[in-house]
C-alpha atoms as a PDB file:
ATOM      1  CA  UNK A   1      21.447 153.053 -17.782  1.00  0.00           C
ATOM      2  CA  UNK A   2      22.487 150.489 -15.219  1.00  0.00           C
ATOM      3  CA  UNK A   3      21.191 151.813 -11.922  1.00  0.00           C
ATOM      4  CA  UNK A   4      23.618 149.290 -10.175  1.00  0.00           C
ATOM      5  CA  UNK A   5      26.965 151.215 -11.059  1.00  0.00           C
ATOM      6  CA  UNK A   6      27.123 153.100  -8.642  1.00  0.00           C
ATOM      7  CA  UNK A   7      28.380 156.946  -8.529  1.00  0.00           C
ATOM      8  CA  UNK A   8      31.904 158.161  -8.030  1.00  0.00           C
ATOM      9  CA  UNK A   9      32.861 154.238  -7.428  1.00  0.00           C
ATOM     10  CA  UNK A  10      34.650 151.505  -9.638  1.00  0.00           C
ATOM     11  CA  UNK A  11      33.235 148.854 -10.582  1.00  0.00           C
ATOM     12  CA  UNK A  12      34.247 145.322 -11.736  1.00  0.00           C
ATOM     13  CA  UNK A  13      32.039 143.297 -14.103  1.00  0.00           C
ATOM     14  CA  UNK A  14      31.407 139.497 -14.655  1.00  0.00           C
ATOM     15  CA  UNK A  15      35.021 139.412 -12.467  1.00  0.00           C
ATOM     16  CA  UNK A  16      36.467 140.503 -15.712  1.00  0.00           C
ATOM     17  CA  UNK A  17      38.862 143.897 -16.009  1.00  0.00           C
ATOM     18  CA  UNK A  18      36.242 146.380 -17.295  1.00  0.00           C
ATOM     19  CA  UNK A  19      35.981 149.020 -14.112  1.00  0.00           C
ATOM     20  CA  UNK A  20      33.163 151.214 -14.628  1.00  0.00           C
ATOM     21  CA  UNK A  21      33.593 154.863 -12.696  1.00  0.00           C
ATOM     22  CA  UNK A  22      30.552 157.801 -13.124  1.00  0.00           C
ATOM     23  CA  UNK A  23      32.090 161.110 -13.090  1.00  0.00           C
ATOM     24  CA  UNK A  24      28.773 162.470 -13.581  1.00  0.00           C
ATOM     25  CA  UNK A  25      25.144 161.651 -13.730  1.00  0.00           C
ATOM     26  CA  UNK A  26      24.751 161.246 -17.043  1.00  0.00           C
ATOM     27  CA  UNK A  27      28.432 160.270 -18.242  1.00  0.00           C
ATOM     28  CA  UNK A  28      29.827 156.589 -17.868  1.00  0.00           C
ATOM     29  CA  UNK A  29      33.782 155.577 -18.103  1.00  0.00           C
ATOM     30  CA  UNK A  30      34.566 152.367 -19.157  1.00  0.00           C
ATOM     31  CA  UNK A  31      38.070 151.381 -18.642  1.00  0.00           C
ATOM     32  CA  UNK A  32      39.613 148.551 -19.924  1.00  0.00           C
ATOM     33  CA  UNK A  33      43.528 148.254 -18.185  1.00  0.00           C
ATOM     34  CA  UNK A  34      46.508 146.819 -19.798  1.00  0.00           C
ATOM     35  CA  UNK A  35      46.529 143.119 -20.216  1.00  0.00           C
ATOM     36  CA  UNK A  36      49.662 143.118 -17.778  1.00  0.00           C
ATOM     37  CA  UNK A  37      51.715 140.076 -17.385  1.00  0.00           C
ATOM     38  CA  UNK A  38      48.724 137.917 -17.139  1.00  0.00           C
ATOM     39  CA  UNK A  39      49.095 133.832 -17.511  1.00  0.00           C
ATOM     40  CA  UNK A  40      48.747 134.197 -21.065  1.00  0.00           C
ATOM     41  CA  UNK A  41      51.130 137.607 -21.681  1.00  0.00           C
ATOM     42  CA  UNK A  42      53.507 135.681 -19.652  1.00  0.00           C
ATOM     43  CA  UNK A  43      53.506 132.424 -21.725  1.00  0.00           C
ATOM     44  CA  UNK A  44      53.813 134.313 -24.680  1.00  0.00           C
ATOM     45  CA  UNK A  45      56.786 136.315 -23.654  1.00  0.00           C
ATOM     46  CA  UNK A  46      58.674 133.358 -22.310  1.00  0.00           C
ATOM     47  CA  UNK A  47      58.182 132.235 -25.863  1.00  0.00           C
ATOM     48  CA  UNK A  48      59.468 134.804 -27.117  1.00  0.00           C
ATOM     49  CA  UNK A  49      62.646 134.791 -25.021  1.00  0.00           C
ATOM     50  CA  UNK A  50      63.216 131.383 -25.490  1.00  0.00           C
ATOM     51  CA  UNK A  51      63.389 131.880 -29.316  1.00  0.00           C
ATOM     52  CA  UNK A  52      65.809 134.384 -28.642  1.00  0.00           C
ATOM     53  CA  UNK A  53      67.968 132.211 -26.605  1.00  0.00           C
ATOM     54  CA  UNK A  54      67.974 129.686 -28.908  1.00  0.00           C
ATOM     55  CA  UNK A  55      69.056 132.142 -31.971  1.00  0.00           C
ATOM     56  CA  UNK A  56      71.960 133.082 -29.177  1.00  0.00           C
ATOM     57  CA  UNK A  57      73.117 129.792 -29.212  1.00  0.00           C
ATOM     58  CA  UNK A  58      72.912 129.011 -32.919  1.00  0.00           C
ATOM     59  CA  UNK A  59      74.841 132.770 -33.573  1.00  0.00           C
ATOM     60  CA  UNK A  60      77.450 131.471 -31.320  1.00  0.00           C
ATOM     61  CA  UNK A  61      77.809 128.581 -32.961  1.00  0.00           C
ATOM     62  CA  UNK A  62      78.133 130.107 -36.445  1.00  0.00           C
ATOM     63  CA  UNK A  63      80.859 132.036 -35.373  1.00  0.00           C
ATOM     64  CA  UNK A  64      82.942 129.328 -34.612  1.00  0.00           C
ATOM     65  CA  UNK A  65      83.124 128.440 -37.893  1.00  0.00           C
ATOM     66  CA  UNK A  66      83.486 131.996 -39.481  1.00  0.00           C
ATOM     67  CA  UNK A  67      82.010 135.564 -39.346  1.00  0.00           C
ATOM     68  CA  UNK A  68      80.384 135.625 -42.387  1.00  0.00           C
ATOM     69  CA  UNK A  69      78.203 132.739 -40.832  1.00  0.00           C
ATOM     70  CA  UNK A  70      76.850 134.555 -38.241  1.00  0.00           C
ATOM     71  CA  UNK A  71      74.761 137.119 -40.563  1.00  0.00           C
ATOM     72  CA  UNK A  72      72.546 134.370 -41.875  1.00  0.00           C
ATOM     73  CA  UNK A  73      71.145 134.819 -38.096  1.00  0.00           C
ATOM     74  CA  UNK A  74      70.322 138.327 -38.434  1.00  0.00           C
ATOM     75  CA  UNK A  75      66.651 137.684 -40.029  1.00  0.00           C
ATOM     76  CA  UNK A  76      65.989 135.528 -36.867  1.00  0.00           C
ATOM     77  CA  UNK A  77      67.080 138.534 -34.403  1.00  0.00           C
ATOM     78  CA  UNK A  78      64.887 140.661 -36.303  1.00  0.00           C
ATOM     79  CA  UNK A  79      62.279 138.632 -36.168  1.00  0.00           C
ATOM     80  CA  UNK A  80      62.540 137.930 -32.553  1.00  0.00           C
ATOM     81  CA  UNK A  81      63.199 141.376 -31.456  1.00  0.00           C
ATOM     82  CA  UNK A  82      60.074 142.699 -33.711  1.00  0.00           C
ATOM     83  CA  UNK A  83      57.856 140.244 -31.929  1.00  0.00           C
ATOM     84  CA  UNK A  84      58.993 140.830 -28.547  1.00  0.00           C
ATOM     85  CA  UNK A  85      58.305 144.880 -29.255  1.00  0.00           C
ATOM     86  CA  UNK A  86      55.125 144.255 -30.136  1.00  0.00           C
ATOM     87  CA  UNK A  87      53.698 141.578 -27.729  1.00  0.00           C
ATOM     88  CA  UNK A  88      55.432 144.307 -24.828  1.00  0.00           C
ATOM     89  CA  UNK A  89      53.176 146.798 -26.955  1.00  0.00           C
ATOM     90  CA  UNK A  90      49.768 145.456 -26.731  1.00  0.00           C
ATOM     91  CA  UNK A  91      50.576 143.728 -23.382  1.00  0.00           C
ATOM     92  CA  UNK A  92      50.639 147.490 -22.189  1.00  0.00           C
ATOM     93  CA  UNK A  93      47.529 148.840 -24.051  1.00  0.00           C
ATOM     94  CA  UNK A  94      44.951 150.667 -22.230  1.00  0.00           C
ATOM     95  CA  UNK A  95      41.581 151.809 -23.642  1.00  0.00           C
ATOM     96  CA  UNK A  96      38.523 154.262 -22.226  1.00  0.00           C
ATOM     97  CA  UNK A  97      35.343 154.615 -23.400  1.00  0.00           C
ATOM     98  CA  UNK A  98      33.855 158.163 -22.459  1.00  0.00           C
ATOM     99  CA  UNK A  99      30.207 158.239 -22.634  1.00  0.00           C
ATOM    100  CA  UNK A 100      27.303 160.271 -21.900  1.00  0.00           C
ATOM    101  CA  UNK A 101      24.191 161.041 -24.157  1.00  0.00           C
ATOM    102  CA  UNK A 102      25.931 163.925 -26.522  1.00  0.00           C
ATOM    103  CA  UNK A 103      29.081 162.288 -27.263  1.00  0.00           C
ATOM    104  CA  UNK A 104      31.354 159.577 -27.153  1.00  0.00           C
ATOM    105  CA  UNK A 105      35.151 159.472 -26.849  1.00  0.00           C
ATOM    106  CA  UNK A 106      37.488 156.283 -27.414  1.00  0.00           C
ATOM    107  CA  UNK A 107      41.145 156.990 -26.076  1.00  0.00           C
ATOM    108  CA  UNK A 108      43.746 153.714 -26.742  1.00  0.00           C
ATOM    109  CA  UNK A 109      47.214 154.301 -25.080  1.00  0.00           C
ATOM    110  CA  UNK A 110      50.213 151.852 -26.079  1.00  0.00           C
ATOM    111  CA  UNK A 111      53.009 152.672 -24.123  1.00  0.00           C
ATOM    112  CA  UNK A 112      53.497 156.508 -24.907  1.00  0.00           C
ATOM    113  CA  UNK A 113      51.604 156.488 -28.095  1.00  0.00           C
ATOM    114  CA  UNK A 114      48.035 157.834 -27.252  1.00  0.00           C
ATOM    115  CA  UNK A 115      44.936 157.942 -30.143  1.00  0.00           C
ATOM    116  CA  UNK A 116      41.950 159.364 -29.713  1.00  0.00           C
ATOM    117  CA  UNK A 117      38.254 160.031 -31.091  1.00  0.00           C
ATOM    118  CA  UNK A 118      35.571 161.968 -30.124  1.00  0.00           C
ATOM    119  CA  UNK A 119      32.405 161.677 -31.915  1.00  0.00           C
ATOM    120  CA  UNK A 120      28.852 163.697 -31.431  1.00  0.00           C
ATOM    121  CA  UNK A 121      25.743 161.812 -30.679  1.00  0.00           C
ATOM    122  CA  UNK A 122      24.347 162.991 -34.492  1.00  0.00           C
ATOM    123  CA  UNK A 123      27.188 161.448 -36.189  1.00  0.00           C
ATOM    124  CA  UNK A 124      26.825 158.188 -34.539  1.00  0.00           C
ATOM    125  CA  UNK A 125      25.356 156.257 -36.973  1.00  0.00           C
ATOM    126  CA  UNK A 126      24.933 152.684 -35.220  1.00  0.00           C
ATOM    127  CA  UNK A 127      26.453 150.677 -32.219  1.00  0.00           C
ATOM    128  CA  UNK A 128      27.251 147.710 -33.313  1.00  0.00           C
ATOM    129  CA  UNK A 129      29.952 144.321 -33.357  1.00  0.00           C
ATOM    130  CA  UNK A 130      32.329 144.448 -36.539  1.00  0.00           C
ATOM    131  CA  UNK A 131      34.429 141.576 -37.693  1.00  0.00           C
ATOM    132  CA  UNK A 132      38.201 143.101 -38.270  1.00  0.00           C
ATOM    133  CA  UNK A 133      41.624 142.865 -37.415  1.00  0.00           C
ATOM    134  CA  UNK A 134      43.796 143.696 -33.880  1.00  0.00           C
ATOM    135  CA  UNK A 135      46.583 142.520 -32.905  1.00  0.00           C
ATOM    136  CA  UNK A 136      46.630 139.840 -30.319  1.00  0.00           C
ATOM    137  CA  UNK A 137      49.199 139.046 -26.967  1.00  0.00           C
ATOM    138  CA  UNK A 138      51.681 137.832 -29.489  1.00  0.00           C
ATOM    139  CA  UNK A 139      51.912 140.680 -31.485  1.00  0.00           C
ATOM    140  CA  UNK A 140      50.075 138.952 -34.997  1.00  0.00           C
ATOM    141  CA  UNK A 141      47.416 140.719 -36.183  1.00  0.00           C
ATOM    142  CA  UNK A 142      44.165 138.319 -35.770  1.00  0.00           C
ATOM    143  CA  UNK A 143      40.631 138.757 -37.190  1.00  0.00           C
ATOM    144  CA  UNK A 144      37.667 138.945 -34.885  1.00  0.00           C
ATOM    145  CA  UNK A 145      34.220 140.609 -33.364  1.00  0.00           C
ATOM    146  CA  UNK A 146      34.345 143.170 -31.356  1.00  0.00           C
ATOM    147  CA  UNK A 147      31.896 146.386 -30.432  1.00  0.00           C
ATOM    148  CA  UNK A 148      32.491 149.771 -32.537  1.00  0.00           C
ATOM    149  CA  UNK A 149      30.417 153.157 -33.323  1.00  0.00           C
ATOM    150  CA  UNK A 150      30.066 153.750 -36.606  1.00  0.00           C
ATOM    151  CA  UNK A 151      30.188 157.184 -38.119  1.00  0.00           C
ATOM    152  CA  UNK A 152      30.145 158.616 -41.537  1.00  0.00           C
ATOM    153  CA  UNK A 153      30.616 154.573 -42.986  1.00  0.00           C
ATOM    154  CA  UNK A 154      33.412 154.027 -40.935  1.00  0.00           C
ATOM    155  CA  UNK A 155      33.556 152.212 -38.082  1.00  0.00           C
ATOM    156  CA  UNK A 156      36.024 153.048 -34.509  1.00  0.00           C
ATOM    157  CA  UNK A 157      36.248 149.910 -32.282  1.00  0.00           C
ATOM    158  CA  UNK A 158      37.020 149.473 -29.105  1.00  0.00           C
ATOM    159  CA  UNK A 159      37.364 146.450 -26.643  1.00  0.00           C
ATOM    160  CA  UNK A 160      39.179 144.389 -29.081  1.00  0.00           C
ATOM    161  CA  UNK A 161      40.914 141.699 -26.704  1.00  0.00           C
ATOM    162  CA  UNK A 162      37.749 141.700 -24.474  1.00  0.00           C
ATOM    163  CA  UNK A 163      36.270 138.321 -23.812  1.00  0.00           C
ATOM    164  CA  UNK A 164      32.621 137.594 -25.316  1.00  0.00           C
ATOM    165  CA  UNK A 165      30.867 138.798 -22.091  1.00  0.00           C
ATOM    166  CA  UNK A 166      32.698 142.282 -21.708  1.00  0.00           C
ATOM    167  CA  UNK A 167      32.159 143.036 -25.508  1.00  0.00           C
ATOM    168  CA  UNK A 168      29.095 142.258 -24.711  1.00  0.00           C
ATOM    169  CA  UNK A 169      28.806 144.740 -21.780  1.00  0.00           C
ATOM    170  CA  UNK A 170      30.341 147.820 -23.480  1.00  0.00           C
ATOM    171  CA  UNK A 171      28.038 147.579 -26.238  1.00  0.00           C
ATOM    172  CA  UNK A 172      24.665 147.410 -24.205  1.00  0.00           C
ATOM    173  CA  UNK A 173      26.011 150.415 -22.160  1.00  0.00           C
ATOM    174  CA  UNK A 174      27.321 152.044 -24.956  1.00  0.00           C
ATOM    175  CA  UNK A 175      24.029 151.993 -26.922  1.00  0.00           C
ATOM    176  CA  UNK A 176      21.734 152.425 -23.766  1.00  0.00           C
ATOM    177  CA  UNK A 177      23.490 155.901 -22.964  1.00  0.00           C
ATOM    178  CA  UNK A 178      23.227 157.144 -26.505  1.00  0.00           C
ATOM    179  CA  UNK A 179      19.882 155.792 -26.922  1.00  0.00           C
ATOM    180  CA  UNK A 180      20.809 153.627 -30.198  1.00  0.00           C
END
């Protein structure tokens, strides 16, 4: 365990968003906060919105000439509006990472949707990166490597959208608390 986290305080890492808190001696919390409207959650939503404005425009258009034209737009809206709820989705996401040397608890929040997964130290099979899917600031679901405990051949992640430093962080910590 990392004797320079201190107790009862938050801590950032490598100026990154992981905050480290110790609730106890022997458990570690690892939170990971929403993305917010960072440089790249903005650019993505302005995007967005632009796309929308321009399928506003062209709708408007289409109307002019007759009603019927307009519903060719509707795949666009749909398409728009789908993207724009799930960019505001993971742009919101939260994680924590519960650890201590008998067990291990991932909790992911998207807006008011919260999952959960508690696993005992003897299940825990390994520690280790995965290469899988998550869905990025945009809302597309992207392949990548990212820390997750594997139990009973299946494997939870967490840390997804982390850069390559905090992944790398989390699963040190991860493993140096269970002793993996």
């Amino acid at each position: 365990m990392n004797s320079d986290i201190s107790d009862n305080k938050p801590a950032k890492r490598f100026s990154g968003k992981i905050v480290v808190t110790k609730p106890d001696l022997a458990t570690s919390r690892f939170s990971i906060p929403r993305e917010g409207f960072s440089l790249k959650g903005l650019f993505t939503l302005v995007v967005i919105v632009f796309w929308l404005l321009l399928i506003l425009v062209w709708t408007i258009l289409l109307l002019q000439y007759a009603a019927n034209w307009a519903l060719i737009s509707i795949p666009f809206w749909l398409l728009g509006i789908v993207t724009l709820r799930l960019s505001l989705k993971v742009i919101l996401a939260s994680q924590e990472i519960i650890v201590n040397p008998e067990e291990l608890t991932i909790i992911k929040k998207e807006s008011s949707k919260t999952s959960h997964i508690t696993l005992k130290r003897d299940e825990i099979e390994a520690v280790a990166y995965v290469e899988g899917a998550f869905k990025s600031l945009s809302g597309i679901t992207r392949k990548g490597i990212y820390p997750a405990v594997i139990s009973k051949n299946e494997a939870f992640g967490f840390g997804e959208r982390c850069t390559k430093e905090e992944k790398q962080f989390l699963l040190e910590n991860v493993k140096s608390i269970l002793k993996l």
